[in-house]
Protein backbone atom coordinates (compact mmCIF):
# COMPACT_ATOMS: atom_id res chain seq x y z
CA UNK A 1 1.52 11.86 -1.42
CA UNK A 2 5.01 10.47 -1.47
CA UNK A 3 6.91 9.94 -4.68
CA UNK A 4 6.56 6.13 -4.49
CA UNK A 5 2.86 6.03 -4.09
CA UNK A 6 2.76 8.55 -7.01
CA UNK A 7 5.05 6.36 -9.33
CA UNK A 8 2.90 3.37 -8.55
CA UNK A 9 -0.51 5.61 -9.32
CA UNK A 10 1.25 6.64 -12.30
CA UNK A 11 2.43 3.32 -13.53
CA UNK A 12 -0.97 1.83 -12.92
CA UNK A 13 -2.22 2.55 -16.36
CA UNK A 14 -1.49 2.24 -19.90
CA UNK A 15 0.20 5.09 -22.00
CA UNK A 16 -3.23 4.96 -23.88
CA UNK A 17 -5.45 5.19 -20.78
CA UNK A 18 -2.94 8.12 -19.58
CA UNK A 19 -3.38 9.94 -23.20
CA UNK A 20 -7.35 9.35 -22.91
CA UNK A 21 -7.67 10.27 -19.67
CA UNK A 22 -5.28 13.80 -20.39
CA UNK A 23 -7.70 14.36 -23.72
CA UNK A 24 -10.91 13.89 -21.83
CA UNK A 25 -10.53 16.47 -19.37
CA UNK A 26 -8.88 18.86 -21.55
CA UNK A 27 -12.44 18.54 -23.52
CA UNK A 28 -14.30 19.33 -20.32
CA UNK A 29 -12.01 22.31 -19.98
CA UNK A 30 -13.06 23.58 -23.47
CA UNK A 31 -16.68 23.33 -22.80
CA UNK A 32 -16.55 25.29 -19.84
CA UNK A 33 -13.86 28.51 -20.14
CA UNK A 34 -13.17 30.18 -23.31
CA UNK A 35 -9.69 28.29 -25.83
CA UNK A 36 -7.43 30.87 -25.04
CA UNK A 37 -7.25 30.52 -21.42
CA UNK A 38 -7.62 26.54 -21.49
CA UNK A 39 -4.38 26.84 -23.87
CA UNK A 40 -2.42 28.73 -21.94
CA UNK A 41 -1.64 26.63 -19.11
CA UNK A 42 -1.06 24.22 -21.63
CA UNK A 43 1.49 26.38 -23.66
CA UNK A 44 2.97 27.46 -20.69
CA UNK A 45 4.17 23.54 -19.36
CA UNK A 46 5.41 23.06 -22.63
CA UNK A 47 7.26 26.00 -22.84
CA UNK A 48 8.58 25.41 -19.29
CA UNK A 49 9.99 21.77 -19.84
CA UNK A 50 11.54 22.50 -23.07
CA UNK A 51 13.36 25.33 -21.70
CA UNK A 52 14.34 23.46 -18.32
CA UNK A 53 15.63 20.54 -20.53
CA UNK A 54 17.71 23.13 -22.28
CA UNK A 55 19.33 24.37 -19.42
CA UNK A 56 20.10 20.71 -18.45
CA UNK A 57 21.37 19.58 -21.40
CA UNK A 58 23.86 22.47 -21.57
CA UNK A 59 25.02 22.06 -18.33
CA UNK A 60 24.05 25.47 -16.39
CA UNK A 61 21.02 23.43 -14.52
CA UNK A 62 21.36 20.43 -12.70
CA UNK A 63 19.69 17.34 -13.53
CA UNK A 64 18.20 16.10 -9.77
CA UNK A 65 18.48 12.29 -11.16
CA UNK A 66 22.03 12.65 -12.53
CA UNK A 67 23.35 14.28 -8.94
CA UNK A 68 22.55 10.79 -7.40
CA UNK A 69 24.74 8.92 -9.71
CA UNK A 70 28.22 7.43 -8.15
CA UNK A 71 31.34 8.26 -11.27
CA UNK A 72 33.36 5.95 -11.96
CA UNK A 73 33.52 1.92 -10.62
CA UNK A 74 32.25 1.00 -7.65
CA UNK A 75 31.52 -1.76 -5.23
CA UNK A 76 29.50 -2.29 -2.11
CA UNK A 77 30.69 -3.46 0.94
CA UNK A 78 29.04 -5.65 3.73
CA UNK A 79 29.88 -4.63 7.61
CA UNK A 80 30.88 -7.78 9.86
CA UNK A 81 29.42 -8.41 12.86
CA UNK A 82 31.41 -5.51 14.27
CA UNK A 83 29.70 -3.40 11.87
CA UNK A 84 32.69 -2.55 10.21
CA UNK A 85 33.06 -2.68 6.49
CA UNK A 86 36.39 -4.10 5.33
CA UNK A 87 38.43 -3.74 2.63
CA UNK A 88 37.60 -6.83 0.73
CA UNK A 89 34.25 -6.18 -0.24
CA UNK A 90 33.05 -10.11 -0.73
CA UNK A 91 34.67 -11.23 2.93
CA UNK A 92 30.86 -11.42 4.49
CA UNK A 93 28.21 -14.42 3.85
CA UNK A 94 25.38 -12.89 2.49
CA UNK A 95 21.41 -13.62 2.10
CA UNK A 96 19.26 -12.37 -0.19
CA UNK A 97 15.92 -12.34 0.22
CA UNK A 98 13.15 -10.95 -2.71
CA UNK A 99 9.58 -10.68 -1.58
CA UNK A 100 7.00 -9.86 -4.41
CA UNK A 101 3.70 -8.53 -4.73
CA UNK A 102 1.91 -8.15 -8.25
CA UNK A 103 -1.45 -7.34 -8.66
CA UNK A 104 -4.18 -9.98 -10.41
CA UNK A 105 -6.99 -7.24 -11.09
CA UNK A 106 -6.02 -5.82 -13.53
CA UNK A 107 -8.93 -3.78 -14.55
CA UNK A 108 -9.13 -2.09 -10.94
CA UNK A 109 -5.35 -2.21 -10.73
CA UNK A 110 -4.28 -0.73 -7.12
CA UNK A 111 -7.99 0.10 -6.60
CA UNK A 112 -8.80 -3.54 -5.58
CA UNK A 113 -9.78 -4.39 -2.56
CA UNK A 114 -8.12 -4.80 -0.06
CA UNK A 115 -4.25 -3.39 -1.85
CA UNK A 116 -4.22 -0.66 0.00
CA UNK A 117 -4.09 -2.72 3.33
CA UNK A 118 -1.19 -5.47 2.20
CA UNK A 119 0.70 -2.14 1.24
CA UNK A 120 0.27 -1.09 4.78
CA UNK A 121 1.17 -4.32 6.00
CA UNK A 122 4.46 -3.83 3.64
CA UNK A 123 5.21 -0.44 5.29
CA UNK A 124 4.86 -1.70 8.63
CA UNK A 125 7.22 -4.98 8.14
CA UNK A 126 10.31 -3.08 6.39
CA UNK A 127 9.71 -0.20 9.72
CA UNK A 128 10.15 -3.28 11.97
CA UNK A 129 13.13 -4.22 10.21
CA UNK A 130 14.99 -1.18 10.44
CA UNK A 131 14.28 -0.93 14.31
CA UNK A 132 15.96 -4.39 14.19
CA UNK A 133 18.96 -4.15 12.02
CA UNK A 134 20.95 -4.63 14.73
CA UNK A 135 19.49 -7.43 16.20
CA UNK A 136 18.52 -9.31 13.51
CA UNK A 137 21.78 -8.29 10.87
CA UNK A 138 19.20 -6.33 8.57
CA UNK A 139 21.42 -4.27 5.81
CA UNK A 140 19.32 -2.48 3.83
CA UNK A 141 16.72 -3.19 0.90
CA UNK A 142 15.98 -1.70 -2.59
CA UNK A 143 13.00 -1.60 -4.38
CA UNK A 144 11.66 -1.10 -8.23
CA UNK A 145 8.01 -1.79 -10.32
CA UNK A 146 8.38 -4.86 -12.62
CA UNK A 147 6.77 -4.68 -16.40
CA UNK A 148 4.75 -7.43 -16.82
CA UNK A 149 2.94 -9.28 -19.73
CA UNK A 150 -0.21 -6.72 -18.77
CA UNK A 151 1.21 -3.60 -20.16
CA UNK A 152 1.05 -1.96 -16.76
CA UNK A 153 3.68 -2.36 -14.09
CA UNK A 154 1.70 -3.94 -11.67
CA UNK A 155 4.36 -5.97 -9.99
CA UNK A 156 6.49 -4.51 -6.74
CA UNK A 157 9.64 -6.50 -6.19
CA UNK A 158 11.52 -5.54 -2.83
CA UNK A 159 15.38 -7.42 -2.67
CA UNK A 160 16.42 -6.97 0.75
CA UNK A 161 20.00 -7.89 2.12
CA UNK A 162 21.16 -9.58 5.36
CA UNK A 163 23.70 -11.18 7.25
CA UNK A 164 22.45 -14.45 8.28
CA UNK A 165 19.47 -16.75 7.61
CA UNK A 166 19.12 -16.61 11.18
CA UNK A 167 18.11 -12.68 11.23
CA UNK A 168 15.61 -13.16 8.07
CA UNK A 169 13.74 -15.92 10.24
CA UNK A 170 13.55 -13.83 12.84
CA UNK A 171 12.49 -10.78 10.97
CA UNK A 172 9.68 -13.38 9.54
CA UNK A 173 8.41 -14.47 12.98
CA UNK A 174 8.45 -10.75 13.92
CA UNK A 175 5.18 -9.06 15.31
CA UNK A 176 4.48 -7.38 12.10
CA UNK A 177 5.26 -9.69 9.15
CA UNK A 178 3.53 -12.21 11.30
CA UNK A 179 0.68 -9.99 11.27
CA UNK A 180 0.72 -9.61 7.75
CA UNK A 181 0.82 -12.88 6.65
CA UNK A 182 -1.80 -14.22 8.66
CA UNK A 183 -4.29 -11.02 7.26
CA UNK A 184 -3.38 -12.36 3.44
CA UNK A 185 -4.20 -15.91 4.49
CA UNK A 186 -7.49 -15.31 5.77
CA UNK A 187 -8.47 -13.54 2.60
CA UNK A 188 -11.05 -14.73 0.37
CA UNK A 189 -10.22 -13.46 -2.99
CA UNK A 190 -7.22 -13.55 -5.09
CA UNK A 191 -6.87 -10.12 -6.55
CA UNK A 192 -3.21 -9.89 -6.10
CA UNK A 193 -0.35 -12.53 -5.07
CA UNK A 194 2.89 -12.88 -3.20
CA UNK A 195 6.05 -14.07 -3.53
CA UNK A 196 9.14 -15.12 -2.42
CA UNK A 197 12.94 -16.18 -2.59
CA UNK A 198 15.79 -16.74 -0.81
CA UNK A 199 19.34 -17.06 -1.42
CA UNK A 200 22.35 -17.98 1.13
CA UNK A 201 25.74 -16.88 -0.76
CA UNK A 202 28.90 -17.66 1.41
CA UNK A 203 31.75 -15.42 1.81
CA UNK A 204 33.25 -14.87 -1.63
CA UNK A 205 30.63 -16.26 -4.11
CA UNK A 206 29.03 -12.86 -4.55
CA UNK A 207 29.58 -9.36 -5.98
CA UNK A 208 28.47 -5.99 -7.07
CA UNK A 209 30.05 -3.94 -9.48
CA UNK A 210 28.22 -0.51 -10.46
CA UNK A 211 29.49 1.83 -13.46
CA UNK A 212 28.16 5.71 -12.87
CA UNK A 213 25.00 4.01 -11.57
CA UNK A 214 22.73 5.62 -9.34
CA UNK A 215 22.71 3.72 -6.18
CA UNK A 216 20.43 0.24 -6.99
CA UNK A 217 20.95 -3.22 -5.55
CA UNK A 218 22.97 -3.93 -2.31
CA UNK A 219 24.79 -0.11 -3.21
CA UNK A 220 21.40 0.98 -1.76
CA UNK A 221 21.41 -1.14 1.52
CA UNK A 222 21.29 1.19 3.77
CA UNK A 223 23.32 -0.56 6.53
CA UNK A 224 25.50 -2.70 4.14
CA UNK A 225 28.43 -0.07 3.97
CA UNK A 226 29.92 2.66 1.52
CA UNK A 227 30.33 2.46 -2.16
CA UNK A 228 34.09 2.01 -2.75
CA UNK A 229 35.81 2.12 -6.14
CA UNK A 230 36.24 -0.90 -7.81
CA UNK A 231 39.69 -1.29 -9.44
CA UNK A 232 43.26 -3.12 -9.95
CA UNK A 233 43.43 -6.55 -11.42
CA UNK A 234 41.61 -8.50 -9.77
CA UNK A 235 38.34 -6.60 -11.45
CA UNK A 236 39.17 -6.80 -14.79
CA UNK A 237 36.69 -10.04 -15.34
CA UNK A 238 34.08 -11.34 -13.44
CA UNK A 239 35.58 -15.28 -14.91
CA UNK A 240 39.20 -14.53 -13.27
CA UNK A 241 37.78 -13.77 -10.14
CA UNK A 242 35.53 -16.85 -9.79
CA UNK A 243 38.64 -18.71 -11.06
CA UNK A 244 40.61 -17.71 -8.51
CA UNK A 245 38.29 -18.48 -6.05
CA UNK A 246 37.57 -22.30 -7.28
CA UNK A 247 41.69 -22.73 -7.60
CA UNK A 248 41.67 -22.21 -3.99
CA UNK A 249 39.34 -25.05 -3.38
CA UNK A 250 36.35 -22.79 -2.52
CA UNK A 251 37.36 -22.35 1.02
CA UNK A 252 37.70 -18.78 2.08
CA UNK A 253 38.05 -16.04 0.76
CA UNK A 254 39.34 -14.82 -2.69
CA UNK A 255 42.13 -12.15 -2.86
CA UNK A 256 41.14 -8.55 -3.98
C-alpha cells in the first residue's frame, strides 16, 4: 500500500474511532495470550519512538520530513515554451486548475461504493497527463486532504499547473478524463462529489514565495522548473511588487 492510500485510510476516521478501534483489539489481545506478552509489544513502540524522537531532537538522527525542506527563500519558476526556466520567475502566463473530490458518506467514508473506482479514474487522468506534458504544457500538480465540517478529512483537493488554457482543454477531452467523467455521470447515487476551478493569470500577476518549506504548491510542479532563492528588493513586499507592476500600466512584465 502506498503512503497516500495509507494517509487517506488513516485520515478516514475520527481520533475517537482511531482510539476505540486501538482499545478494542488490545482487549481481544488480553483475552487470548497472557498481560505480559500483550504489553510488551506495546512497551516496546513506546520505548522505540521516544528514543528515536530523542535522537532527532538532538540532532544525531535525521528527521526524513525535515531533509525535504528547501532553507532559506525561495521561488518557483515556470519554463517557456522552450522549456527553459528564466530568470524572472513571473515572465510565463499561468493556469491553475483545482479539481476536487470529497466524499458525501460519511459513515462508510472511502468504503462507499463505487470510491475506489473514481480514485482509479483519478490515477489514470494525472498518468495521461504526464505522458502529455509536452504536448499539452502540463507542469506539474500537488496534492493535500482538506478538513472539513465532518471531523474527518474526507476531501482530496489536487491544484495542478499549466501553461495555457489550451493544454487543460485538451487534457479534458483526453481519452482518460473523458472516460472518467462520463463513468461519474452515469452514476446513480451521490455518495461523493466533484469539483472544479480554473484560473488564467497572465504573465506577472502571480507568485510564489516559500520560507524553509517543504516543496508544496507550484514548488512541487514537477515540470514547472527549480526552486530559486528569492531575494533583493524587489521581494521585500508582496504590495511594492504589484505596485510596480500597475505603474507600468499592466502590460508586461514587472522587473525582478
Amino acid at each position: 500500500m502506498e503512503t497516500d492510500d495509507i494517509n487517506i485510510l488513516r485520515d478516514n476516521f475520527k481520533l475517537s474511532s482511531l482510539i476505540i478501534i486501538g482499545a478494542f483489539l488490545q482487549a481481544l489481545l488480553f483475552l487470548v495470550y497472557p498481560s505480559r506478552i500483550v504489553t510488551l509489544p506495546v512497551l516496546g513502540i513506546i520505548t522505540y519512538s521516544i528514543f528515536e524522537f530523542l535522537l532527532q531532537y538532538s540532532g544525531t538522527l535525521k528527521d526524513p520530513f525535515y531533509v525535504r525542506v528547501r532553507r532559506g527563500r525561495r521561488t518557483a519558476r515556470v519554463v517557456n515554451v522552450s522549456n527553459i526556466a528564466p530568470n524572472n520567475a513571473k515572465s510565463q502566463g499561468l493556469v491553475v486548475f483545482i479539481l476536487g473530490v470529497r466524499l458525501n458518506e460519511t459513515p462508510l467514508g472511502i468504503f462507499a461504493p463505487d470510491f475506489d473506482i473514481v480514485g482509479k479514474y483519478i490515477e489514470s487522468m494525472w498518468k495521461d497527463a504526464d505522458a502529455n506534458h509536452d504536448k499539452w504544457g502540463y507542469l506539474g500538480k500537488t496534492s493535500s486532504l482538506i478538513a472539513t465540517d465532518d471531523g474527518t478529512n474526507n476531501a482530496i483537493s489536487v491544484i495542478s499547473y499549466w501553461k495555457s488554457i489550451e493544454g487543460l482543454q485538451a487534457f479534458a477531452q483526453g481519452d482518460q478524463h473523458r472516460k472518467g467523467w462520463d463513468w461519474y455521470l452515469k452514476l446513480k447515487h451521490a455518495n461523493f462529489g466533484i469539483m472544479h476551478e480554473t484560473y488564467v493569470v497572465p504573465a506577472g500577476m502571480w507568485e510564489n514565495i516559500s520560507v524553509n518549506m517543504k516543496p508544496f504548491g507550484l514548488g512541487q510542479a514537477k515540470y514547472a522548473g527549480d526552486l530559486k532563492e528569492a531575494k533583493g528588493e524587489s521581494w521585500q513586499s508582496m504590495k511594492s511588487r504589484m505596485r510596480k507592476f500597475a505603474a507600468e500600466g499592466g502590460e508586461g512584465t514587472p522587473h525582478d
